[in-house]
Structures are given as structure tokens and as C-alpha cells.
N, C-alpha and C. Protein backbone atom coordinates (compact mmCIF):
# COMPACT_ATOMS: atom_id res chain seq x y z
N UNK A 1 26.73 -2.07 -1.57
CA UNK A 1 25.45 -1.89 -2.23
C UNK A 1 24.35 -1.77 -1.18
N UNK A 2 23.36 -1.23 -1.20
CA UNK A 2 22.53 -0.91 -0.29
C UNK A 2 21.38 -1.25 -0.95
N UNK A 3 19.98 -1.81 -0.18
CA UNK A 3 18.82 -2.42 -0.26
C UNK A 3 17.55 -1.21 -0.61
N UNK A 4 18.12 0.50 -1.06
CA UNK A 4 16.51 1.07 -1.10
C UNK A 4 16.42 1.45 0.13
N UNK A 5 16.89 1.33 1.24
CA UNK A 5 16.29 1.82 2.52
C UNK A 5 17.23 2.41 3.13
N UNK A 6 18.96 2.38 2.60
CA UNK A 6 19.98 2.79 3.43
C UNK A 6 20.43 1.67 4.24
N UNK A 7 20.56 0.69 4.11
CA UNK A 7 20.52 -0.65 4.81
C UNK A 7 21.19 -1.45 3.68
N UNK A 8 22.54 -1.94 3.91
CA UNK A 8 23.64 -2.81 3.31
C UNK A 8 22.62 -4.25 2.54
N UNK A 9 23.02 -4.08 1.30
CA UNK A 9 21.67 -5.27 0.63
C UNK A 9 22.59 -6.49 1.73
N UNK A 10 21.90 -7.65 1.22
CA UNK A 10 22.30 -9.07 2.10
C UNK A 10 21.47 -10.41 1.52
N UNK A 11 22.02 -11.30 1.32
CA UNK A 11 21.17 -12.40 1.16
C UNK A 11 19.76 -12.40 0.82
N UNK A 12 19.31 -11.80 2.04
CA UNK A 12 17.70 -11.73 1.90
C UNK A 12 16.97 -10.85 0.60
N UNK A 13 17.82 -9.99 0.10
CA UNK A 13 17.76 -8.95 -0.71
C UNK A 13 17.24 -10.16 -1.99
N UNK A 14 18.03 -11.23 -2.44
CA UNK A 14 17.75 -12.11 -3.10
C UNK A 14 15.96 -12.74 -2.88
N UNK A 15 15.68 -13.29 -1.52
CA UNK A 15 14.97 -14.05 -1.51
C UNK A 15 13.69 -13.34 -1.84
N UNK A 16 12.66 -14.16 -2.00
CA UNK A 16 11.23 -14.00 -2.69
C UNK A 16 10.29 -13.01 -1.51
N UNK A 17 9.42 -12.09 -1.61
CA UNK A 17 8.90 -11.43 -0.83
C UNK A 17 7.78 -12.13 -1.06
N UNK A 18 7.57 -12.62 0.43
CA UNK A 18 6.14 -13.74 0.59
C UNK A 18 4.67 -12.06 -0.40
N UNK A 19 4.00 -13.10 -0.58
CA UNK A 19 2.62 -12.55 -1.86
C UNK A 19 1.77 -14.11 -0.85
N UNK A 20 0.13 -13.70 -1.04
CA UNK A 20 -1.03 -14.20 -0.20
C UNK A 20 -1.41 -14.96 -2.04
N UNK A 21 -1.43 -15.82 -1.89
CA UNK A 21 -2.06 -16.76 -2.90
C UNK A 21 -2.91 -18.12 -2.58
N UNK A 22 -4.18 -18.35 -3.16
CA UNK A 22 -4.52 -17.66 -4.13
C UNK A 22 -5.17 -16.19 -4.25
N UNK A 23 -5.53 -15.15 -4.49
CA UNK A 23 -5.98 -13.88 -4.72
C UNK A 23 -7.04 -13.87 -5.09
N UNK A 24 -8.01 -13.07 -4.26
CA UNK A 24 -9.18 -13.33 -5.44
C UNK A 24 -9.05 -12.33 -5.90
N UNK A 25 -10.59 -12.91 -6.80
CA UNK A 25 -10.60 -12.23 -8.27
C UNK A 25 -11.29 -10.31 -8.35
N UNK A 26 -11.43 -10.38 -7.16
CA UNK A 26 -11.87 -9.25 -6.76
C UNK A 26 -11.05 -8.28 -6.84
N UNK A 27 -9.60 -8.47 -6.22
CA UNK A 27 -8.40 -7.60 -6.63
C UNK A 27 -8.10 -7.61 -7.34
N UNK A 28 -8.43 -8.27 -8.64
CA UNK A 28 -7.94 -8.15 -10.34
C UNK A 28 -7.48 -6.46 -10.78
N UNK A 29 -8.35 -5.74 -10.68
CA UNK A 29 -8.26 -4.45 -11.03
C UNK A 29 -7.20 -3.80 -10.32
N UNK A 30 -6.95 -3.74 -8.94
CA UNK A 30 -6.04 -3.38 -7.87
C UNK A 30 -4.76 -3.57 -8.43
N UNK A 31 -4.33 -4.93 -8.39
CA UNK A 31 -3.40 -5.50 -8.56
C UNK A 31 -2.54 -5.44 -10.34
N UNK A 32 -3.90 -4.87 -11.11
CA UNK A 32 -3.34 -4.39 -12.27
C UNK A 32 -3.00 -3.64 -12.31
N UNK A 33 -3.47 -2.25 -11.39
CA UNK A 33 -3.38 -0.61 -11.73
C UNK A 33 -1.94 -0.52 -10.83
N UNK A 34 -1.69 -1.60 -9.58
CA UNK A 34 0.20 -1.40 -8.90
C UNK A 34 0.98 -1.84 -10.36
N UNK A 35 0.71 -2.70 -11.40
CA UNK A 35 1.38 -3.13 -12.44
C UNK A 35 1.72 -2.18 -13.35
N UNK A 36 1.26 -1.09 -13.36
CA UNK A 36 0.79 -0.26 -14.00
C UNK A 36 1.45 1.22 -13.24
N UNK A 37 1.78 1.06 -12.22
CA UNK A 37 2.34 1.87 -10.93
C UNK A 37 0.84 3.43 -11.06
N UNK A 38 -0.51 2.55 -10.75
CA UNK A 38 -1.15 3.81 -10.12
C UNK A 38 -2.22 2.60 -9.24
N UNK A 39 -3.24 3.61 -8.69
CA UNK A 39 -4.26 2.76 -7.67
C UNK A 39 -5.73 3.05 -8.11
N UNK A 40 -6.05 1.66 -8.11
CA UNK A 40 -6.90 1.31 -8.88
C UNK A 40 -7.97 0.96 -8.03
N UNK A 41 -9.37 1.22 -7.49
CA UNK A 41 -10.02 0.88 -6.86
C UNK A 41 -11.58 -0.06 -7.59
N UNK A 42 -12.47 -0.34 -7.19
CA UNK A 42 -14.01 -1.06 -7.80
C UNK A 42 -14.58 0.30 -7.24
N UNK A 43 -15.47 0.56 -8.33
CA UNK A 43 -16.52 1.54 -8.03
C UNK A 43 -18.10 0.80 -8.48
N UNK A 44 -18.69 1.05 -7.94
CA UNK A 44 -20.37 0.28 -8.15
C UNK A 44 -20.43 1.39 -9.74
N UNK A 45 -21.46 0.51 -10.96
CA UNK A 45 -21.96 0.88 -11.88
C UNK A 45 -23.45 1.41 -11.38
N UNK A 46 -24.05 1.06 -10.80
CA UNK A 46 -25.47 1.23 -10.13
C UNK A 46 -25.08 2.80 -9.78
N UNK A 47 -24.37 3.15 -8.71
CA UNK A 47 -24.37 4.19 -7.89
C UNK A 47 -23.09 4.98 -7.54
N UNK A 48 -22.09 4.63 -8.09
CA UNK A 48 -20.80 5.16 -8.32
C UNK A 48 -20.31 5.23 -6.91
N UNK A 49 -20.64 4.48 -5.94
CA UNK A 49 -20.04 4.42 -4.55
C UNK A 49 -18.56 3.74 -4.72
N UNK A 50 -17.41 4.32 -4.16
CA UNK A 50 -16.32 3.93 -4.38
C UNK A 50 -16.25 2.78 -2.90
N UNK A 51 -14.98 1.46 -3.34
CA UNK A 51 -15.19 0.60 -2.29
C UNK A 51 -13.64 0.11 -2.23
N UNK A 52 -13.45 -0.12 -1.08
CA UNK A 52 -12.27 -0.58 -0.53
C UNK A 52 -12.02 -0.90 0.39
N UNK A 53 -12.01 -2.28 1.00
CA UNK A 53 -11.22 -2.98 0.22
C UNK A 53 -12.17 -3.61 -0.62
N UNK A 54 -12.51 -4.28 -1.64
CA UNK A 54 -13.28 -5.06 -2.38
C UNK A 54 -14.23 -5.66 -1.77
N UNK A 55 -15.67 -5.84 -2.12
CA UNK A 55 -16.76 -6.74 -1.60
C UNK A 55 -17.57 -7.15 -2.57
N UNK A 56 -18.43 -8.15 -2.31
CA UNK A 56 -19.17 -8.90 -3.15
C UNK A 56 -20.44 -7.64 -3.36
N UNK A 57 -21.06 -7.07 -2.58
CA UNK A 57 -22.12 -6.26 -3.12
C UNK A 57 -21.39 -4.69 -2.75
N UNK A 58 -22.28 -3.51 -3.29
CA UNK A 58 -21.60 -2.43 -2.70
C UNK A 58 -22.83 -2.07 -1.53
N UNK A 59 -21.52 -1.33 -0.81
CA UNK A 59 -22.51 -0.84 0.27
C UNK A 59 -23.55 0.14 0.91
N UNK A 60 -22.79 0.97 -0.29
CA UNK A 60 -24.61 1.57 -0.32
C UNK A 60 -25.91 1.23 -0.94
N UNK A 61 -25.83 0.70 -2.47
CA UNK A 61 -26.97 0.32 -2.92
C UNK A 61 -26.87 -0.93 -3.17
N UNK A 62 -26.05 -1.97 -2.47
CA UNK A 62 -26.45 -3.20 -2.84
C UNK A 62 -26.17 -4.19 -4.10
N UNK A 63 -25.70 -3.27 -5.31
CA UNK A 63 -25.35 -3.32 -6.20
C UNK A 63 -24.34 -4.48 -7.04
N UNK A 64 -24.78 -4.91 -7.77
CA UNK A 64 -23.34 -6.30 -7.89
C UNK A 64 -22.23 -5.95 -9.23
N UNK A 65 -22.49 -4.89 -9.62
CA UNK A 65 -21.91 -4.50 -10.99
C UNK A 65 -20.59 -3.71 -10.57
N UNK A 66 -19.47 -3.80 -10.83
CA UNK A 66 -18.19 -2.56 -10.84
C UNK A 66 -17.35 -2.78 -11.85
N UNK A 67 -16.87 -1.17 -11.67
CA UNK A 67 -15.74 -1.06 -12.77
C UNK A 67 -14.77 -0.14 -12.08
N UNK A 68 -13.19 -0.94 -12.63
CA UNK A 68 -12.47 0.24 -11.99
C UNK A 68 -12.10 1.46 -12.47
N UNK A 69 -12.05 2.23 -11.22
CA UNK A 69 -12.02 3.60 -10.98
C UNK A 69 -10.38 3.66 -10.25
N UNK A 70 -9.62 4.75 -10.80
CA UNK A 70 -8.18 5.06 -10.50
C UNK A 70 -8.41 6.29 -9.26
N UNK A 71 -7.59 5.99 -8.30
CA UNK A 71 -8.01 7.20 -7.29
C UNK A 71 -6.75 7.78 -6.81
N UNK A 72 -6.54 9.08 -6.24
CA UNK A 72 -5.42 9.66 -6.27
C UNK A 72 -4.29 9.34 -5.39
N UNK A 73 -2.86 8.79 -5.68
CA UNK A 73 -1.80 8.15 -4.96
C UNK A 73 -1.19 9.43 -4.15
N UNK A 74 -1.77 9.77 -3.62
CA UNK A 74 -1.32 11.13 -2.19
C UNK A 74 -2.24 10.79 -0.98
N UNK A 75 -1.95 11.42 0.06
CA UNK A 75 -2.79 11.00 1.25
C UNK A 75 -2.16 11.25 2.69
N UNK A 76 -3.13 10.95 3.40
CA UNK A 76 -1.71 11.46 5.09
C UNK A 76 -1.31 9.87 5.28
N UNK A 77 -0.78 9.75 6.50
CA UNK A 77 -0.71 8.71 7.40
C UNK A 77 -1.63 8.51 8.67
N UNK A 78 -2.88 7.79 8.19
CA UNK A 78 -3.74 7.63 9.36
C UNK A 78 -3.52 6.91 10.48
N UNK A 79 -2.91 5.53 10.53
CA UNK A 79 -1.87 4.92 11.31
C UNK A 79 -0.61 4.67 10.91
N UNK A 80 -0.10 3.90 11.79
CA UNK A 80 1.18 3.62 11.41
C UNK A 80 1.31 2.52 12.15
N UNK A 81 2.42 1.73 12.30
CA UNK A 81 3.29 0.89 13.19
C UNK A 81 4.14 0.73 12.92
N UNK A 82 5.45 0.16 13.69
CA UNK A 82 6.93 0.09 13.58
C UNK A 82 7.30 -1.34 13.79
N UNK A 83 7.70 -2.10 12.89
CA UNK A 83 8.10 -3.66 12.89
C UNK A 83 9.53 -3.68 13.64
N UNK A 84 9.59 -4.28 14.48
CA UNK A 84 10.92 -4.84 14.80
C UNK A 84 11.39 -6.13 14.51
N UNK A 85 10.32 -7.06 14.81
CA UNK A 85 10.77 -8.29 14.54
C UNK A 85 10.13 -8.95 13.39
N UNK A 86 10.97 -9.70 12.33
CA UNK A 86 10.62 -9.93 10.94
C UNK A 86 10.58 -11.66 11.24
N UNK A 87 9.11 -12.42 10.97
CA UNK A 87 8.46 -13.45 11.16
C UNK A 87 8.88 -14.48 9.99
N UNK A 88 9.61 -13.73 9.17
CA UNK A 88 9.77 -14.30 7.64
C UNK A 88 11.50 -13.92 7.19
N UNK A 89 12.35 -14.89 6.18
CA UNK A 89 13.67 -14.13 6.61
C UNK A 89 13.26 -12.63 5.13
N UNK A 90 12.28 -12.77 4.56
CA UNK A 90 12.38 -11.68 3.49
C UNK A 90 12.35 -9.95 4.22
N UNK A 91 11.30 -10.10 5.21
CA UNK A 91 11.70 -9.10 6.11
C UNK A 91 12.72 -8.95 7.65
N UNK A 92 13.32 -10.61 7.99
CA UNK A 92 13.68 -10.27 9.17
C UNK A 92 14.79 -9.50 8.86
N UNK A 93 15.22 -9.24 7.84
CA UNK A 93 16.54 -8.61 7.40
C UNK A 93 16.55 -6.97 7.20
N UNK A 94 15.09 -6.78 7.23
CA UNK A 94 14.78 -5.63 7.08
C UNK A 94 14.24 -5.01 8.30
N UNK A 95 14.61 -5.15 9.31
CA UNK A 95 13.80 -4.71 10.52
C UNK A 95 14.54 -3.65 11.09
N UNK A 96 14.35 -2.66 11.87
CA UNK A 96 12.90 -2.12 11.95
C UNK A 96 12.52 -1.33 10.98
N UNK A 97 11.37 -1.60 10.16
CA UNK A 97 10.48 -1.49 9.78
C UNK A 97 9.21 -0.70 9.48
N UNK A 98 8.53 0.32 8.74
CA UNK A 98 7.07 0.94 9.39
C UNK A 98 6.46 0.22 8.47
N UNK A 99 5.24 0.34 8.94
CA UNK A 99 4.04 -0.09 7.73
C UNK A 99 3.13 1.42 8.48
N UNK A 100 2.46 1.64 7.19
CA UNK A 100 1.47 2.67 7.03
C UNK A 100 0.16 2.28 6.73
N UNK A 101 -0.89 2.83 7.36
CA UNK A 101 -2.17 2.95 6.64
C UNK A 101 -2.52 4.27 6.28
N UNK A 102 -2.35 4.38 4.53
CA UNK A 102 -2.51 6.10 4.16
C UNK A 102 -4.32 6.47 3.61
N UNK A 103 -4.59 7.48 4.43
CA UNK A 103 -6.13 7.75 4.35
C UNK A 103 -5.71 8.67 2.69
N UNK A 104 -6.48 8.07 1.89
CA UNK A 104 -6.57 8.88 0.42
C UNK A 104 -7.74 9.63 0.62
N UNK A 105 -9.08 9.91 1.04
CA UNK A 105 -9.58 10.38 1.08
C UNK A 105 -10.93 9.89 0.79
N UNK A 106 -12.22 10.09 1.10
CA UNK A 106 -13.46 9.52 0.81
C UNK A 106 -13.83 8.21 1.35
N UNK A 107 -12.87 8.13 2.33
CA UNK A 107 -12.98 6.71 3.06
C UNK A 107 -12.02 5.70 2.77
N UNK A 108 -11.24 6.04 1.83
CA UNK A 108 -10.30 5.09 1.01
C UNK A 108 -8.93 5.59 2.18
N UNK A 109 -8.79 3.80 2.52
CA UNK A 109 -7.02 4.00 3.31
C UNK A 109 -6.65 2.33 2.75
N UNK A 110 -5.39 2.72 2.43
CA UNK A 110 -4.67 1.80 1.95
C UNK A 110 -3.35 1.69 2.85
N UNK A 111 -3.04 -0.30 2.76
CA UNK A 111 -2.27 -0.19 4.08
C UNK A 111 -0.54 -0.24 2.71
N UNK A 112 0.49 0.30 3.40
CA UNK A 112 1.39 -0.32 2.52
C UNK A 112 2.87 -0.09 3.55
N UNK A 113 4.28 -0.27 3.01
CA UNK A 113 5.16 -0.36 4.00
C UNK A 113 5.42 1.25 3.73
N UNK A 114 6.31 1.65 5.08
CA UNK A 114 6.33 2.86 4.55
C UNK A 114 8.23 3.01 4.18
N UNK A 115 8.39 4.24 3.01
CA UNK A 115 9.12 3.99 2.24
C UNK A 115 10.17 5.34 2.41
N UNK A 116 10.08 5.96 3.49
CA UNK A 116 11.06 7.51 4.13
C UNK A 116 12.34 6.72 4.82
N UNK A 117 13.23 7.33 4.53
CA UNK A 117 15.00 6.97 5.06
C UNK A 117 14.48 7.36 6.59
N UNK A 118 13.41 7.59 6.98
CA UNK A 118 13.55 8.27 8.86
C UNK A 118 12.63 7.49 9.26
N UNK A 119 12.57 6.72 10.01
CA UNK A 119 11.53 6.63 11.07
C UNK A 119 10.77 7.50 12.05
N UNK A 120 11.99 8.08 12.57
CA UNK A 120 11.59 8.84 13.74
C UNK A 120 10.65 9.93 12.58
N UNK A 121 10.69 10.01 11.74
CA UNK A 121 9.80 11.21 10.98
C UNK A 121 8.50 10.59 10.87
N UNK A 122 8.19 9.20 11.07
CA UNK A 122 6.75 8.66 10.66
C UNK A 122 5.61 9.41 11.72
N UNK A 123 4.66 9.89 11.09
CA UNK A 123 3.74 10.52 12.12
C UNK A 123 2.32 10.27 11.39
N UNK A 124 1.07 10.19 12.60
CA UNK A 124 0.12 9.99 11.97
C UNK A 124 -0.34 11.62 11.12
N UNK A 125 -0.61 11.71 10.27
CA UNK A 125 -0.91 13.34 9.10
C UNK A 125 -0.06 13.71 8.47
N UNK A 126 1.11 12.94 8.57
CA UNK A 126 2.32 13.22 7.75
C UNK A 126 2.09 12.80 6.47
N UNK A 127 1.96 14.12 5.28
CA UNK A 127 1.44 13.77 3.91
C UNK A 127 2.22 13.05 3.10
N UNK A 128 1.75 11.53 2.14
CA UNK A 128 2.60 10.51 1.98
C UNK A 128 2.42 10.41 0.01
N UNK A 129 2.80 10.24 -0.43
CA UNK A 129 2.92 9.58 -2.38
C UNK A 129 3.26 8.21 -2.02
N UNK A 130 2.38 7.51 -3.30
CA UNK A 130 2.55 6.29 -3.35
C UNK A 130 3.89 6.20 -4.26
N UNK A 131 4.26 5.22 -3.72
CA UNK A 131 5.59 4.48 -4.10
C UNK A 131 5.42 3.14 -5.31
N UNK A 132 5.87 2.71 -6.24
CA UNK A 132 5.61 1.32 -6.60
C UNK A 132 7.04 0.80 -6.37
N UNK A 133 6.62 -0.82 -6.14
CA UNK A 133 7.85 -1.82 -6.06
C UNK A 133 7.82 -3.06 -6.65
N UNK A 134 8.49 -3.64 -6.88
CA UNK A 134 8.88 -4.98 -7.57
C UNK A 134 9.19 -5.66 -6.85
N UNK A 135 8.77 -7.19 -6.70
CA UNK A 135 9.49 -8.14 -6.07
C UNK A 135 8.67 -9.34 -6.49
N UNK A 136 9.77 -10.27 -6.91
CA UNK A 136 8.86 -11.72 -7.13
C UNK A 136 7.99 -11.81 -7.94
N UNK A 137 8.12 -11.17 -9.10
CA UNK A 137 6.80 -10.86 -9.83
C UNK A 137 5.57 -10.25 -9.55
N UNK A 138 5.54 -9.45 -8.37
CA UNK A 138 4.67 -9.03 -8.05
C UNK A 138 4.41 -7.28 -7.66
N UNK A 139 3.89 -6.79 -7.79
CA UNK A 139 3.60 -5.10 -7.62
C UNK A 139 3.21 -4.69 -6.20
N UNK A 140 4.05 -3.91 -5.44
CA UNK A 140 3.38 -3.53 -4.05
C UNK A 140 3.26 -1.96 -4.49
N UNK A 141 2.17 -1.22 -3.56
CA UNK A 141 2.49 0.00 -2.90
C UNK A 141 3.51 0.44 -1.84
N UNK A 142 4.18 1.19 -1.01
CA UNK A 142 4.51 1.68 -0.20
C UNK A 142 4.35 3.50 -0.51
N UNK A 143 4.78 4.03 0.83
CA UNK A 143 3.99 5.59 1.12
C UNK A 143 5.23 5.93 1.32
N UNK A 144 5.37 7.05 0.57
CA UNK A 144 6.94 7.93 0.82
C UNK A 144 6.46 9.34 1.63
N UNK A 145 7.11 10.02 2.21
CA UNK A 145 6.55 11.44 2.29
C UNK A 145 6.63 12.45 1.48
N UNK A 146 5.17 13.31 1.14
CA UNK A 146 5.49 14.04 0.15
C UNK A 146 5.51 15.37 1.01
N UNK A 147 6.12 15.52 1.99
CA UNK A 147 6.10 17.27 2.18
C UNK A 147 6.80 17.03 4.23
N UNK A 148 7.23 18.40 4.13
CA UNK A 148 7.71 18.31 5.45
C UNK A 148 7.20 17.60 6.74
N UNK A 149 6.44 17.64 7.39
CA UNK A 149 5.84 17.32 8.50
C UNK A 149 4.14 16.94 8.57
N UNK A 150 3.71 16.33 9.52
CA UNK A 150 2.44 15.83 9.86
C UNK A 150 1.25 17.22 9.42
N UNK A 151 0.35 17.13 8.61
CA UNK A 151 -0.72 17.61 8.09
C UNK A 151 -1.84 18.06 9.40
N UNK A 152 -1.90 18.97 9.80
CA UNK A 152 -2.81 18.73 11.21
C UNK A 152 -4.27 20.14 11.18
């Protein structure tokens, strides 16, 4: 049986994928729209400035009012990095590893793991689709690639 990645499941496959608790309440909307498998951002009611990651006022007008706004799950790869060593056994089992930060556009980059059978294919402009996942009761993103090679 294999783990989703091409990688023989194992023990760890069982255990709980560490989640940051408590959460604030700020990611309420976020964290509903991965439940939901789309991405969900706060947009100011004042001035329709889109914001991410979440803040107490918005930053252009100052504004304390939002509502969420769904924004589009495509995007490149603005960074990247490659995990080797797993700090936790939920990922040490899973190593090596990428995590992505995918630029959606308008300033919006979202960080998530990345979710391609290749490594050696991870590149920064390489155009990515959001992924949803399950674990522990909880909803992640990860970035798959949606098209041949780095976007340049």
C-alpha cells in the first residue's frame, strides 16, 4: 500500500498530523473554504482590498469589517524548499519532502506542501492547482502541478 506520494504507507501513515491550536478566529473563513476543498480569503467591506494572511485592520483603508471572498486555487511556485529532515514522526516518515509557497495572484501566496510524484520537477514558476487533504480532522492545502514546466 502506498502513502499518496509513491512511498510504502508505514506506521506513521496512522499517526495524527500535528495542526497549531488554538487558531484564531481570524482563519475561521480559511479553514472553512479547505473544508469545503476551495480557498477562501477576508476581503475588507469598506474597500474590497483582499488580505492574506489575516489581520486585525485592512491595509489599505484601515478598515475593521470583512467578509469572505473565494480566490482562484491555480498559481506558480514562488518559492519552494525541500525537507529532509522530519522534526515530528508524522513527517519524519515522509522525508524528503517540498513545501511550496504558490503566488495566486494580487499579492495572495499561500504556503502548502507540495503534492507532484517529482521533486527534481519542483521549480520556482512551475504552474501549481490546489490540492485538498484530510488528516486528523483537519483540512490542508497542498500544490500539485498543473502543466508541464516552470511559467517564465
Amino acid at each position: 500500500m502506498e502513502n499518496g506520494r509513491g512511498a510504502p504507507a508505514s506506521a506513521a501513515d496512522s499517526a495524527r498530523r500535528p495542526f497549531p491550536e488554538p487558531v484564531s478566529p481570524m482563519f475561521a473563513d480559511y479553514l472553512d473554504g479547505l473544508a469545503h476543498e476551495r480557498l477562501v480569503i477576508r476581503e475588507c467591506t469598506a474597500c474590497a482590498a483582499r488580505q492574506w494572511p489575516p489581520r486585525t485592520l485592512c491595509a489599505r483603508c484601515r478598515g475593521r469589517e470583512f467578509r469572505p471572498a473565494g480566490i482562484a486555487d491555480h498559481g506558480v511556485v514562488h518559492t519552494f524548499t525541500v525537507v529532509h529532515r522530519g522534526f515530528d514522526p508524522w513527517f519524519a516518515d515522509r522525508v524528503p519532502y517540498g513545501i511550496v509557497v504558490a503566488d495566486l495572484g494580487d499579492g495572495i501566496r499561500i504556503l502548502g506542501d507540495y503534492l507532484g510524484a517529482d521533486l527534481g520537477a519542483l521549480a520556482c514558476g512551475l504552474p501549481v492547482r490546489a490540492r485538498y487533504e484530510r488528516s486528523g480532522g483537519h483540512a490542508f492545502v497542498g500544490w500539485a502541478p498543473a502543466g508541464p514546466g516552470p511559467a517564465r
